[in-house]
N, C-alpha and C. Protein backbone atom coordinates (compact mmCIF):
# COMPACT_ATOMS: atom_id res chain seq x y z
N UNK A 1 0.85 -1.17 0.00
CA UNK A 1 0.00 0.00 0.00
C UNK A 1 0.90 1.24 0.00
N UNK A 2 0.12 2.45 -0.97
CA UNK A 2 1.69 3.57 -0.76
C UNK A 2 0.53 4.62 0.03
N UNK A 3 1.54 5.48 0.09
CA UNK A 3 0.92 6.85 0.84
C UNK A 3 1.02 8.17 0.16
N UNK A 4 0.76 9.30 -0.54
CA UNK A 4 0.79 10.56 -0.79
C UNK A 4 1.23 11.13 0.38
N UNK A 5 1.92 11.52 0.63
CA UNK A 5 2.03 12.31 2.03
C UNK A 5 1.54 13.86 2.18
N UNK A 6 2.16 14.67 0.49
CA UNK A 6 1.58 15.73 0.36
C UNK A 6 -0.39 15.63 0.64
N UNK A 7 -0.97 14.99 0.37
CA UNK A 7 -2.51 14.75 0.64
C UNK A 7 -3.00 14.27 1.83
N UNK A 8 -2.05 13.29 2.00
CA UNK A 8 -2.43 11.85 2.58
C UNK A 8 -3.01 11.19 2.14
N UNK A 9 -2.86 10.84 1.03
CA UNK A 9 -3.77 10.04 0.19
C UNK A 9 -3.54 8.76 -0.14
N UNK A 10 -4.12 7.77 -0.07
CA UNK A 10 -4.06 6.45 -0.49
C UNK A 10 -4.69 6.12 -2.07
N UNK A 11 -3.66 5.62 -2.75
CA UNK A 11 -4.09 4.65 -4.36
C UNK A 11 -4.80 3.97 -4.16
N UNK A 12 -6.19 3.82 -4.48
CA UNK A 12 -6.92 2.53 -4.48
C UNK A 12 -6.90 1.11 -4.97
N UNK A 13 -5.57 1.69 -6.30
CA UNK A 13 -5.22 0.31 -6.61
C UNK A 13 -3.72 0.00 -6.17
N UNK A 14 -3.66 0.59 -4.72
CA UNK A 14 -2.90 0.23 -4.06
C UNK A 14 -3.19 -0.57 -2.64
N UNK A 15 -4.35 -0.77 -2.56
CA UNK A 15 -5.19 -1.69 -1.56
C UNK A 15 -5.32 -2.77 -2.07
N UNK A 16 -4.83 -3.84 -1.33
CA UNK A 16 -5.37 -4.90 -1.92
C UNK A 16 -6.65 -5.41 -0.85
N UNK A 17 -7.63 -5.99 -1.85
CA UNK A 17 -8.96 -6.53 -0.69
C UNK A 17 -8.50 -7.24 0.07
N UNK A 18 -9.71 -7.03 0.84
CA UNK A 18 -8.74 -7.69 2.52
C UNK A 18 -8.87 -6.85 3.26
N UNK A 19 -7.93 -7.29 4.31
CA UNK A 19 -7.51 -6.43 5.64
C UNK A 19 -5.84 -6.09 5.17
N UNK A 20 -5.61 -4.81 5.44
CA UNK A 20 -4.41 -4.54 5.28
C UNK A 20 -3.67 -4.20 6.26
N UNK A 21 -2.89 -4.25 7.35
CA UNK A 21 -2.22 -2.90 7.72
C UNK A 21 -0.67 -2.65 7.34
N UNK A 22 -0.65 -1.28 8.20
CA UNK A 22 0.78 -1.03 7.46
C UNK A 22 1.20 0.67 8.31
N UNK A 23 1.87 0.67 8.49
CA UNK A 23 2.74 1.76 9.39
C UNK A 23 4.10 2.50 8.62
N UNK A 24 3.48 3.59 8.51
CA UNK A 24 3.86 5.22 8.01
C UNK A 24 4.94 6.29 8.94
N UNK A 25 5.75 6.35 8.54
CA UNK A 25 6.42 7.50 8.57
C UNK A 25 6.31 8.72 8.22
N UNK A 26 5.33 9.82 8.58
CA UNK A 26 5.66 10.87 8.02
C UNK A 26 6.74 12.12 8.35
N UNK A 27 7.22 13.27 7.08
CA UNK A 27 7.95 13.91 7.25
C UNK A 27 6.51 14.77 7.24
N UNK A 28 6.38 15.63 8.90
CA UNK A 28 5.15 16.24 9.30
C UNK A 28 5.25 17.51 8.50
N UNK A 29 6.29 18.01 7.88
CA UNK A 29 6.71 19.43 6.80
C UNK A 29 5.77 19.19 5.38
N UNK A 30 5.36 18.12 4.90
CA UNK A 30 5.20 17.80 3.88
C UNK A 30 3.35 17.51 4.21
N UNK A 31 3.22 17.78 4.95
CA UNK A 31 1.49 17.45 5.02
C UNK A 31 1.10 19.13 5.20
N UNK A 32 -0.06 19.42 4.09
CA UNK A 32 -0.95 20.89 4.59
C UNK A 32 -1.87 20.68 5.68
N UNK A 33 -1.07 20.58 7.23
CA UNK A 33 -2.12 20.07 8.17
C UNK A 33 -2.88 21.21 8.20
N UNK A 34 -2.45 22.69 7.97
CA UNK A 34 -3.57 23.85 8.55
C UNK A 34 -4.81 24.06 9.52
N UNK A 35 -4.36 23.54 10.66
CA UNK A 35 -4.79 23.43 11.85
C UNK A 35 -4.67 25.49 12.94
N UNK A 36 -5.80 25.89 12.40
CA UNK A 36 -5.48 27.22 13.19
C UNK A 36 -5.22 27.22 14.53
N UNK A 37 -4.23 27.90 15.14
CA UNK A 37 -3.32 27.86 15.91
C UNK A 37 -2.52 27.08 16.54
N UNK A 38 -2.35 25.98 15.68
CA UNK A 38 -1.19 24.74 16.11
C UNK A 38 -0.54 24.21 15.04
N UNK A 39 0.83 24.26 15.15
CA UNK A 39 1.64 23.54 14.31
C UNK A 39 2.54 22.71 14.51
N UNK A 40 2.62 21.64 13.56
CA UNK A 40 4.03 20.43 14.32
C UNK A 40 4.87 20.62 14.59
N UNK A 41 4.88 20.11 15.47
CA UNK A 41 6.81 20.35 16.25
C UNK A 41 7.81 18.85 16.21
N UNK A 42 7.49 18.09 16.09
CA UNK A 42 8.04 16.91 15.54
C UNK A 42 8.61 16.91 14.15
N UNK A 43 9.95 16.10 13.61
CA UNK A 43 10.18 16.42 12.46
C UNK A 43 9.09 15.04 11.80
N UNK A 44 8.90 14.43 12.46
CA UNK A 44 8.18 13.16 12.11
C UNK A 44 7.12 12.68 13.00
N UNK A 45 6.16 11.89 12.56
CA UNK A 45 5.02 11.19 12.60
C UNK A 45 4.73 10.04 12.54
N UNK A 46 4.07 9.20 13.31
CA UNK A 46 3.38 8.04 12.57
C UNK A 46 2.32 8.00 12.50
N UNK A 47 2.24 7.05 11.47
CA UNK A 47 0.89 6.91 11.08
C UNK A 47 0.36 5.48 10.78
N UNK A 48 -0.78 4.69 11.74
CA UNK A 48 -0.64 3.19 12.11
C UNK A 48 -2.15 3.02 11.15
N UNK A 49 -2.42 2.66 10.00
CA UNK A 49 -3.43 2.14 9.25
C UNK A 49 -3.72 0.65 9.28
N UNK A 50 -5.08 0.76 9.58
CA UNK A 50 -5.55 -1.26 9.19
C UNK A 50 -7.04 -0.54 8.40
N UNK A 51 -6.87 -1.03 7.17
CA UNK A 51 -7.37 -0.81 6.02
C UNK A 51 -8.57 -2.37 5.91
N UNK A 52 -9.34 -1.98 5.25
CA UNK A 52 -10.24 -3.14 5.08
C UNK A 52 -11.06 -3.02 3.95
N UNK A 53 -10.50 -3.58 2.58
CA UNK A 53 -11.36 -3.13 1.52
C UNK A 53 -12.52 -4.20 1.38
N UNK A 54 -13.85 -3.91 0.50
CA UNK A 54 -14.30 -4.88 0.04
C UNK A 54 -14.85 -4.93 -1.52
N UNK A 55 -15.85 -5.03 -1.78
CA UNK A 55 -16.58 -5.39 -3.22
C UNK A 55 -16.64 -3.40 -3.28
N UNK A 56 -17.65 -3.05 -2.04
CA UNK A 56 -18.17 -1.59 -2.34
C UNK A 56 -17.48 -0.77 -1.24
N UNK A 57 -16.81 -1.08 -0.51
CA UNK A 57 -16.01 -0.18 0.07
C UNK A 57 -14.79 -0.31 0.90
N UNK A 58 -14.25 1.09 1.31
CA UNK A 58 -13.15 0.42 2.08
C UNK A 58 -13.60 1.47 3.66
N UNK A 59 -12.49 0.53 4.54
CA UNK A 59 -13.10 1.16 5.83
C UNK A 59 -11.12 1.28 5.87
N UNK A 60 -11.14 2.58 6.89
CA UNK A 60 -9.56 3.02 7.42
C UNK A 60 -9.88 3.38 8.88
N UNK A 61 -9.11 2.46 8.92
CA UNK A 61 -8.91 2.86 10.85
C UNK A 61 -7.36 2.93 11.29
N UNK A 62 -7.13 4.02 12.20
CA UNK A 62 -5.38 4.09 12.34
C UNK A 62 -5.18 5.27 13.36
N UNK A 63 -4.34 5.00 13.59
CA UNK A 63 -3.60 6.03 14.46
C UNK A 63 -2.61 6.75 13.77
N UNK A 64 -2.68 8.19 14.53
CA UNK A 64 -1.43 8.95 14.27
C UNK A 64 -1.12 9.31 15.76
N UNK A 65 0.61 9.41 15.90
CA UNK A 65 1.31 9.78 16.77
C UNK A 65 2.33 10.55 16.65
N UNK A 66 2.06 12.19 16.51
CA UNK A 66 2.74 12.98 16.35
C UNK A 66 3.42 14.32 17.96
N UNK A 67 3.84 15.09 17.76
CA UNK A 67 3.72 15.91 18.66
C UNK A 67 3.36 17.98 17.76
N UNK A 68 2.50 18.49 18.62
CA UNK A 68 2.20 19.71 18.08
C UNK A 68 2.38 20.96 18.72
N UNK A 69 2.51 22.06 18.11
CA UNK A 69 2.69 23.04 19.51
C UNK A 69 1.79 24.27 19.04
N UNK A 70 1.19 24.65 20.45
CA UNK A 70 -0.06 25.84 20.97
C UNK A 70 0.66 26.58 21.45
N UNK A 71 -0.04 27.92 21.45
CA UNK A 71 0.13 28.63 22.36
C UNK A 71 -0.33 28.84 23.57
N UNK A 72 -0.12 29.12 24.72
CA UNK A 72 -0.94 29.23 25.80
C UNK A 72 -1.59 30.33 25.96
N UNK A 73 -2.69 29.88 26.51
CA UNK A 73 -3.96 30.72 26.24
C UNK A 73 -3.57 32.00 27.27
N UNK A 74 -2.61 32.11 28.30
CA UNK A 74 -2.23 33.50 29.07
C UNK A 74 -0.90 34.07 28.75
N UNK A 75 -0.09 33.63 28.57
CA UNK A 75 1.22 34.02 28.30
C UNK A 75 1.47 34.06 26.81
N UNK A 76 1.00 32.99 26.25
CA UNK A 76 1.25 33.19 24.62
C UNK A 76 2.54 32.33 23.98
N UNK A 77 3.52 31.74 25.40
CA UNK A 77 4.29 30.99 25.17
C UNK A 77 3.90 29.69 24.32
N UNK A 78 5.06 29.19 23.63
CA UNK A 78 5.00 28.00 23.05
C UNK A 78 4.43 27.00 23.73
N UNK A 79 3.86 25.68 23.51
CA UNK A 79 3.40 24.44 24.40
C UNK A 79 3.38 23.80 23.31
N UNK A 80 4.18 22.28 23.34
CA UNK A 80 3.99 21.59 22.86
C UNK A 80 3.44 20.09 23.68
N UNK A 81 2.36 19.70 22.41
CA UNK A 81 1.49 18.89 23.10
C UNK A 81 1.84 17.43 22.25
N UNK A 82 2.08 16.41 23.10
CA UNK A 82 2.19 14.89 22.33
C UNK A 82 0.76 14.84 22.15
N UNK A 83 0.59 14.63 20.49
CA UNK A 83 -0.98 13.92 20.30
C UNK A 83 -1.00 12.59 19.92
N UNK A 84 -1.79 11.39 19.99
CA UNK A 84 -2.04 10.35 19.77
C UNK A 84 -3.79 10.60 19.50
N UNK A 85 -3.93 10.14 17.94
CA UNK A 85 -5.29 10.31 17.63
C UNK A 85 -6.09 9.43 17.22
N UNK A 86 -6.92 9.04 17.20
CA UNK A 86 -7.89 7.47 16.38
C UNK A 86 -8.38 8.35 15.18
N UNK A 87 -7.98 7.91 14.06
CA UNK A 87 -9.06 8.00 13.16
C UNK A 87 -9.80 6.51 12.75
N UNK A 88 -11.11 6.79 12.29
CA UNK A 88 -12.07 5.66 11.42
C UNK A 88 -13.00 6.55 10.35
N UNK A 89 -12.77 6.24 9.20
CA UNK A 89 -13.60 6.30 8.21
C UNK A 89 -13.91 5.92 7.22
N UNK A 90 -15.26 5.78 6.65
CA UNK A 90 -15.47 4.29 5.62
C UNK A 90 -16.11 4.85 4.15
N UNK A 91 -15.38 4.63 3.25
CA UNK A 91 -15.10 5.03 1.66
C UNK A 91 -16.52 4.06 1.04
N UNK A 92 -17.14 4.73 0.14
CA UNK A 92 -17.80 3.55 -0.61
C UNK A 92 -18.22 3.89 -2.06
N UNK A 93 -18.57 2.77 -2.91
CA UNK A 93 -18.77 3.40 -4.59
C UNK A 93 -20.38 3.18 -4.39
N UNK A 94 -20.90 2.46 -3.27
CA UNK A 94 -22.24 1.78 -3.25
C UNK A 94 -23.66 3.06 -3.08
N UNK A 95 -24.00 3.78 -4.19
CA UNK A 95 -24.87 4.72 -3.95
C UNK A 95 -25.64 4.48 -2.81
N UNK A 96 -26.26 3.45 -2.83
CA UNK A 96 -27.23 3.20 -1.14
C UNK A 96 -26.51 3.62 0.10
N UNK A 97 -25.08 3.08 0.25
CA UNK A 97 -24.18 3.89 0.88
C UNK A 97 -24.30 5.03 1.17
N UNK A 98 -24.23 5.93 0.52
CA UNK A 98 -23.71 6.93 0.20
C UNK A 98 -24.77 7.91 0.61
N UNK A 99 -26.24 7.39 0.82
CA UNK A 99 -27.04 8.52 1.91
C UNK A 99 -26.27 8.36 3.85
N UNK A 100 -25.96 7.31 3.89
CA UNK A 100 -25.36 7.81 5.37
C UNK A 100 -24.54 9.05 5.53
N UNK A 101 -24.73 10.14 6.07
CA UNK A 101 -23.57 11.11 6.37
C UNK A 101 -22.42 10.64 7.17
N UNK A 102 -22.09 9.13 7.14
CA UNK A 102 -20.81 8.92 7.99
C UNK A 102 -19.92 8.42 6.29
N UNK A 103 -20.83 7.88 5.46
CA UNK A 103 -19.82 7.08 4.28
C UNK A 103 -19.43 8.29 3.89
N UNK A 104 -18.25 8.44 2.75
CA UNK A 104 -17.35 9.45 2.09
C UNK A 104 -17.44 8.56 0.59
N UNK A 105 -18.02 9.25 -0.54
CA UNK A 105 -17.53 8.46 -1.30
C UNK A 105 -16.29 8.25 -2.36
N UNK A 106 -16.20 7.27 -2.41
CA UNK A 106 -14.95 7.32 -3.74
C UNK A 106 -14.57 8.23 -4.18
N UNK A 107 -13.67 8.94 -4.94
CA UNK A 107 -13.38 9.25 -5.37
C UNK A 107 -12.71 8.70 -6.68
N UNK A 108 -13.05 8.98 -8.09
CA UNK A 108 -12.40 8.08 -9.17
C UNK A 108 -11.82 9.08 -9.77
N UNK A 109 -11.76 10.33 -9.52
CA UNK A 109 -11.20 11.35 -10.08
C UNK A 109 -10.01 11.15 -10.35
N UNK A 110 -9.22 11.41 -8.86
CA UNK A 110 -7.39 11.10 -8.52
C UNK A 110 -7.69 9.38 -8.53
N UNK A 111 -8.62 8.52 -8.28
CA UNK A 111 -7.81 7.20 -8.00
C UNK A 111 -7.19 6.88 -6.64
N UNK A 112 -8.17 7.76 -5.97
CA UNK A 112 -7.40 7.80 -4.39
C UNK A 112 -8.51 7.88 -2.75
N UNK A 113 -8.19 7.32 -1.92
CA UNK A 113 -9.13 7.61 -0.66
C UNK A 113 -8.26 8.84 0.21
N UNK A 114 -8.67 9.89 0.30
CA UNK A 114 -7.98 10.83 1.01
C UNK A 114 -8.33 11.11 2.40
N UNK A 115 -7.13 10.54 3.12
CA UNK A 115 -7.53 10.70 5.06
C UNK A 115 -6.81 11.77 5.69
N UNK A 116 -6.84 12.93 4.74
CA UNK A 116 -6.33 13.88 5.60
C UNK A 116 -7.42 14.46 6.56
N UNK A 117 -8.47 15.05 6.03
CA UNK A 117 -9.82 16.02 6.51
C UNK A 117 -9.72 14.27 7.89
N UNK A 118 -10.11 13.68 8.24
CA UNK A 118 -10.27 13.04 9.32
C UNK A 118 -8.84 13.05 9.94
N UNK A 119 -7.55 12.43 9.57
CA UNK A 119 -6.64 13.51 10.65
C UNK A 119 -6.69 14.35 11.24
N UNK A 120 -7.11 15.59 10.37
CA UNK A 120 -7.41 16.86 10.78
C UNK A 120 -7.61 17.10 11.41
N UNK A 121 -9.16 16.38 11.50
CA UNK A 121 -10.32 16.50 12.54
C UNK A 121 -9.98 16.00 13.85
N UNK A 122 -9.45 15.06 13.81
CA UNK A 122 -9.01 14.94 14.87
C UNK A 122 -8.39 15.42 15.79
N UNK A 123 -7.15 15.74 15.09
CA UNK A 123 -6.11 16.23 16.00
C UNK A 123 -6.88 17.38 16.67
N UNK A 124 -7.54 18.62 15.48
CA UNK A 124 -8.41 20.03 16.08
C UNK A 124 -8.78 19.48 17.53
N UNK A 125 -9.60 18.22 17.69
CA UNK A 125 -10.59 17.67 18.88
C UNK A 125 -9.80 17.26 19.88
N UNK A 126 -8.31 17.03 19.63
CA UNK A 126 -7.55 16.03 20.65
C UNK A 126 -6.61 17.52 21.15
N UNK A 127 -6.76 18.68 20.79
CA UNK A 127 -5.85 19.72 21.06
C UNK A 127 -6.79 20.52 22.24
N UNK A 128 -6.34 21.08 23.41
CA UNK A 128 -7.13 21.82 24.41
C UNK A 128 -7.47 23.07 24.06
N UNK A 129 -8.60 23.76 24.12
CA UNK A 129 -9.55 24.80 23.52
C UNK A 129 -8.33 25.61 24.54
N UNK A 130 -8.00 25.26 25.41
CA UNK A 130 -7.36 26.79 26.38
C UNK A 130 -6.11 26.27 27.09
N UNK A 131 -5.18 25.65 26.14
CA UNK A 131 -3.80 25.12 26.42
C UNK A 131 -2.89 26.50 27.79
N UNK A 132 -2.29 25.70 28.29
CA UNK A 132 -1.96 26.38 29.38
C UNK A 132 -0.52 25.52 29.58
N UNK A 133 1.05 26.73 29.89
CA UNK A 133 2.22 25.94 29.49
C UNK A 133 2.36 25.27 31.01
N UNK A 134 1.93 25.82 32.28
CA UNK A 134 2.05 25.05 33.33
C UNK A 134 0.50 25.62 33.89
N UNK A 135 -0.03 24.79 34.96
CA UNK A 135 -1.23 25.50 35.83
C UNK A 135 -1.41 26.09 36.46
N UNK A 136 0.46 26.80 36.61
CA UNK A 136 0.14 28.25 37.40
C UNK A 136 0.72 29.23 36.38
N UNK A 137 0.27 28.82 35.28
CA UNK A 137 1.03 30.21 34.31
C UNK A 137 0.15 31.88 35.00
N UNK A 138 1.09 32.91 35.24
CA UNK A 138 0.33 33.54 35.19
C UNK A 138 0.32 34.78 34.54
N UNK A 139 0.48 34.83 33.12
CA UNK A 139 -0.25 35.42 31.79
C UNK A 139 1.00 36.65 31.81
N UNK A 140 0.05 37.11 30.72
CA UNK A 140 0.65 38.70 30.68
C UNK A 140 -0.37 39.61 31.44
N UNK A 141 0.74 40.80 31.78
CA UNK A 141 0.12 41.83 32.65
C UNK A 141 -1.03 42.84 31.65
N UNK A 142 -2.33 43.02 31.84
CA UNK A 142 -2.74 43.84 31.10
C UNK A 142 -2.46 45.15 30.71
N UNK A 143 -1.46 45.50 31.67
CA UNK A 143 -1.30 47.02 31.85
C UNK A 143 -0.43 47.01 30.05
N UNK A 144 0.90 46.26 30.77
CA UNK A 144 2.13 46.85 30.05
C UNK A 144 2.85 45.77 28.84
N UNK A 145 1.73 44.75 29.85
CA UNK A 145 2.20 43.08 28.69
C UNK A 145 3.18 42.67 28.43
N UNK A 146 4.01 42.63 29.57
CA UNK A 146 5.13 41.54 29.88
C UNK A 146 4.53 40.59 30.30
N UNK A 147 5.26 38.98 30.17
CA UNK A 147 5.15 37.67 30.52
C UNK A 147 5.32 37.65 31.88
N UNK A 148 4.37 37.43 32.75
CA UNK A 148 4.81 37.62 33.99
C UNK A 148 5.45 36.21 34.97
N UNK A 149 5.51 35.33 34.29
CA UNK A 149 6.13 34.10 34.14
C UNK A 149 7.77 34.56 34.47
N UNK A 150 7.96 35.41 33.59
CA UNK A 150 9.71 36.01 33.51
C UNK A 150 9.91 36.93 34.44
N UNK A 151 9.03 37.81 34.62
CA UNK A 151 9.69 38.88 35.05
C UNK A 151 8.64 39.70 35.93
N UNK A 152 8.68 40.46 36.61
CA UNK A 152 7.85 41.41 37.89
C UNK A 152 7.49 42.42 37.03
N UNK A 153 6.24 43.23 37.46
CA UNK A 153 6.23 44.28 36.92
C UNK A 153 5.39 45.43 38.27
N UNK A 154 5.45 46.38 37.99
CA UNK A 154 4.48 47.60 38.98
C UNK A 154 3.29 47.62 39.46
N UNK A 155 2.66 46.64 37.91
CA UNK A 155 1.25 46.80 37.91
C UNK A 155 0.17 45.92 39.56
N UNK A 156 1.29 44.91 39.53
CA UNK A 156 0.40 43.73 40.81
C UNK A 156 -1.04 42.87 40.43
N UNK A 157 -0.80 42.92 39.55
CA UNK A 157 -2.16 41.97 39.18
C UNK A 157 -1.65 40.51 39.62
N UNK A 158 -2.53 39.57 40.28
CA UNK A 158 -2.75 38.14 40.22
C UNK A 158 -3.56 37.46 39.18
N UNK A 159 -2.99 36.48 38.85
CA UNK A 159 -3.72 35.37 38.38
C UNK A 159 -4.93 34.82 38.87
């Protein structure tokens, strides 16, 4: 089975029916993750697929295990977060299929099942809405907006 990495895309006639799996290396530079306000911090990735094609579809289930980095929601400092994510999602050519809003269908265009948009999704869901670099960060000063993490300032505000 190969991988697109620029997409993430899988050849369909690179599945063979069956159950497949198979474990990925990615170079995380080479994927358009565009994830607003987080980006990889790892030079690499994995990526753990068990593939399951049949007559009318294929199902992908896999993990990725990358690491990413946020900002924190008071200070603004870097945070990098280890993610480990589940994806599952199931491809089909079978029009009856294809009213569920969970199937995705085929694509015969490229010749390819593309699992990026469910990476994606994931990771967005596995990342904290209000990342914080320790639990006593305590932010910038409103006054003058130094990191008050580093350094004292006049103003005396608490966290």
């Amino acid at each position: 089975m190969r991988l697109f990495e620029e997409t993430l895309s899988i050849p369909i006639n690179s599945i063979p029916r069956g159950a497949t799996f198979e474990t990925f290396t990615l170079e995380m530079k080479n994927v358009p993750w565009d994830i607003p306000g987080a980006d990889f911090s790892s030079e690499e990735g994995i990526l753990d697929l068990d593939i399951v094609r049949t007559e009318y579809e294929i199902i992908v289930k896999g993990f990725l295990e990358a690491d990413f980095t946020v900002q924190c929601a008071r200070c603004l400092a870097p945070v990098i977060f280890p993610v480990t994510v589940g994806i599952e999602r199931m491809y089909s050519w079978d029009p009856d299929m294809l009213s569920d809003p969970e199937v995705e269908p085929v694509s015969h265009n490229d010749g390819t099942v593309c699992i990026l948009d469910p990476v994606r999704e994931a990771i967005i869901f596995s990342l904290p809405a209000m990342p914080l670099c320790t639990e006593k960060c305590r932010g910038l000063c409103p006054r003058c907006g130094i990191n008050r993490n580093i350094e004292e300032c006049e103003h005396g505000f608490e966290a």
